[in-house]
C-alpha atoms as a PDB file:
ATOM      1  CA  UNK A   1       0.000   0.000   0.000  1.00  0.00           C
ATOM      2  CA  UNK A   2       0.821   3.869  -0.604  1.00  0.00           C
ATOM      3  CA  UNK A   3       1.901   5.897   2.065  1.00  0.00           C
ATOM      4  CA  UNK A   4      -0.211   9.074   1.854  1.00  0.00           C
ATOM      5  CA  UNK A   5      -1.720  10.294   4.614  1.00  0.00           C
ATOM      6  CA  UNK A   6      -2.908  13.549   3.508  1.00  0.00           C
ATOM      7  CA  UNK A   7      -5.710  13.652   1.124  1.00  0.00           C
ATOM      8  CA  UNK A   8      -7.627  16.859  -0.277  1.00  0.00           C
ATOM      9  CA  UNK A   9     -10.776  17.177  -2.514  1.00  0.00           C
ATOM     10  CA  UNK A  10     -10.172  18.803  -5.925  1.00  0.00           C
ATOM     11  CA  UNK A  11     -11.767  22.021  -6.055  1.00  0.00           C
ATOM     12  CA  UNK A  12     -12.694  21.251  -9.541  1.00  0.00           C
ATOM     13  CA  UNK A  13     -15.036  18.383  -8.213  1.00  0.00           C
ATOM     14  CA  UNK A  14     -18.336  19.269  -8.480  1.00  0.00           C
ATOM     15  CA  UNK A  15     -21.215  17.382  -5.920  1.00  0.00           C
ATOM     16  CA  UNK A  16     -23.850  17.137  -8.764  1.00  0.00           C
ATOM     17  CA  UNK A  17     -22.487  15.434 -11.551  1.00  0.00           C
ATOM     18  CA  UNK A  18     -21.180  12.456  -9.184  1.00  0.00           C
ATOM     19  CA  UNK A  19     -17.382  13.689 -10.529  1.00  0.00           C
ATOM     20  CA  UNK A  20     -15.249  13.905  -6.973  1.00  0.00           C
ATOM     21  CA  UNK A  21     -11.578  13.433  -7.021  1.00  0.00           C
ATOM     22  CA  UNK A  22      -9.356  13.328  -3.981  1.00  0.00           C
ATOM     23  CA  UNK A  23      -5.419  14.353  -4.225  1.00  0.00           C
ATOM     24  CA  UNK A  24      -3.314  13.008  -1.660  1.00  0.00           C
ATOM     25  CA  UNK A  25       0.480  13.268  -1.051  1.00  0.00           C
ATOM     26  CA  UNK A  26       3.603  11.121   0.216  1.00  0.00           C
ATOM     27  CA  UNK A  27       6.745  10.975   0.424  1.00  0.00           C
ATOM     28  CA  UNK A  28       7.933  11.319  -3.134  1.00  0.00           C
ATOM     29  CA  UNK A  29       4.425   9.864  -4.510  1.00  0.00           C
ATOM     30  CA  UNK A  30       1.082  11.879  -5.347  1.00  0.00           C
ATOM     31  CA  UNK A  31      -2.121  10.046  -5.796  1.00  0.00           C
ATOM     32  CA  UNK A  32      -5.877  10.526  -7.163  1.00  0.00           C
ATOM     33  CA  UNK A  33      -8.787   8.565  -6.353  1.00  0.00           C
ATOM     34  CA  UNK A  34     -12.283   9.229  -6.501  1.00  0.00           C
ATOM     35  CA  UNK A  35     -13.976  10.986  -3.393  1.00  0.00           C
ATOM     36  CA  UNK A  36     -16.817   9.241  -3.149  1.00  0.00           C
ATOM     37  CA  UNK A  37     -15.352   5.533  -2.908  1.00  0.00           C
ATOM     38  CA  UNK A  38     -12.775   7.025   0.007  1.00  0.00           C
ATOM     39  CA  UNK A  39     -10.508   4.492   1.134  1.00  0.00           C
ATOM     40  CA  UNK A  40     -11.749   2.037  -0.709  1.00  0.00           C
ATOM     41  CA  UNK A  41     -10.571   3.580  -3.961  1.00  0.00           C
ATOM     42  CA  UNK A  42      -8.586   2.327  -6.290  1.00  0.00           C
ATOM     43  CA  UNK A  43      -5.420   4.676  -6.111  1.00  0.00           C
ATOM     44  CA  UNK A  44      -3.818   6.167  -9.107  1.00  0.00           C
ATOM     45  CA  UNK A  45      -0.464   6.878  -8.461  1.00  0.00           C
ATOM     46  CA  UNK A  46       2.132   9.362  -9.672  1.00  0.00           C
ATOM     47  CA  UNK A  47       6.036   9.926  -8.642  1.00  0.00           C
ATOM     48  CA  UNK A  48       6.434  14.109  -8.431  1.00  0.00           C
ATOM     49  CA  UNK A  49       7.561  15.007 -11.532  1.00  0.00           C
ATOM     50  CA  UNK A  50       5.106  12.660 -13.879  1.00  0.00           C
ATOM     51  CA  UNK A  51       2.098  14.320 -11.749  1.00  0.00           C
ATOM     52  CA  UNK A  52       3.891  17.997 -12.678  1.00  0.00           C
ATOM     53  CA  UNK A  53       3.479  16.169 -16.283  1.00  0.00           C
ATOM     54  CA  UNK A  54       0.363  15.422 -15.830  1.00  0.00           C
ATOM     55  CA  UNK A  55      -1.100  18.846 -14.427  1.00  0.00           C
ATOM     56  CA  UNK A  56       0.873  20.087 -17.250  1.00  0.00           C
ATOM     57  CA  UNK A  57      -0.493  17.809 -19.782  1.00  0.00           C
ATOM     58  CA  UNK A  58      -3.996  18.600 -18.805  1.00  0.00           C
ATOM     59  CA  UNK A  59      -3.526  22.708 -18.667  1.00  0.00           C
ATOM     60  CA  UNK A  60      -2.437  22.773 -22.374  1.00  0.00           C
END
């Protein structure tokens, strides 16, 4: 298992469309699951520079 112990909901979720995801960060590791499972959610994970890929990836 992951160790990330702090998770945060995306301020892009939005409650009504049932679209919730969770960012949460480790030691060297980010991850993204969806809210609404919680801990049961599958994790995706990301080392610190592919998720600074990633955000990048989806800004452009």
């Amino acid at each position: 298992m992951y160790d990330i112990t702090r998770w945060r909901k995306s301020s892009r979720s939005n409650g009504n469309g049932g679209m919730c995801v969770e960012v949460g960060f480790g030691r060297g590791i980010v991850g993204a699951r969806d809210s609404k499972l919680g801990e049961t959610s599958p994790v995706l994970t990301f080392d610190r520079e592919r998720w600074t890929d990633f955000l990048t990836a989806l800004k452009g």
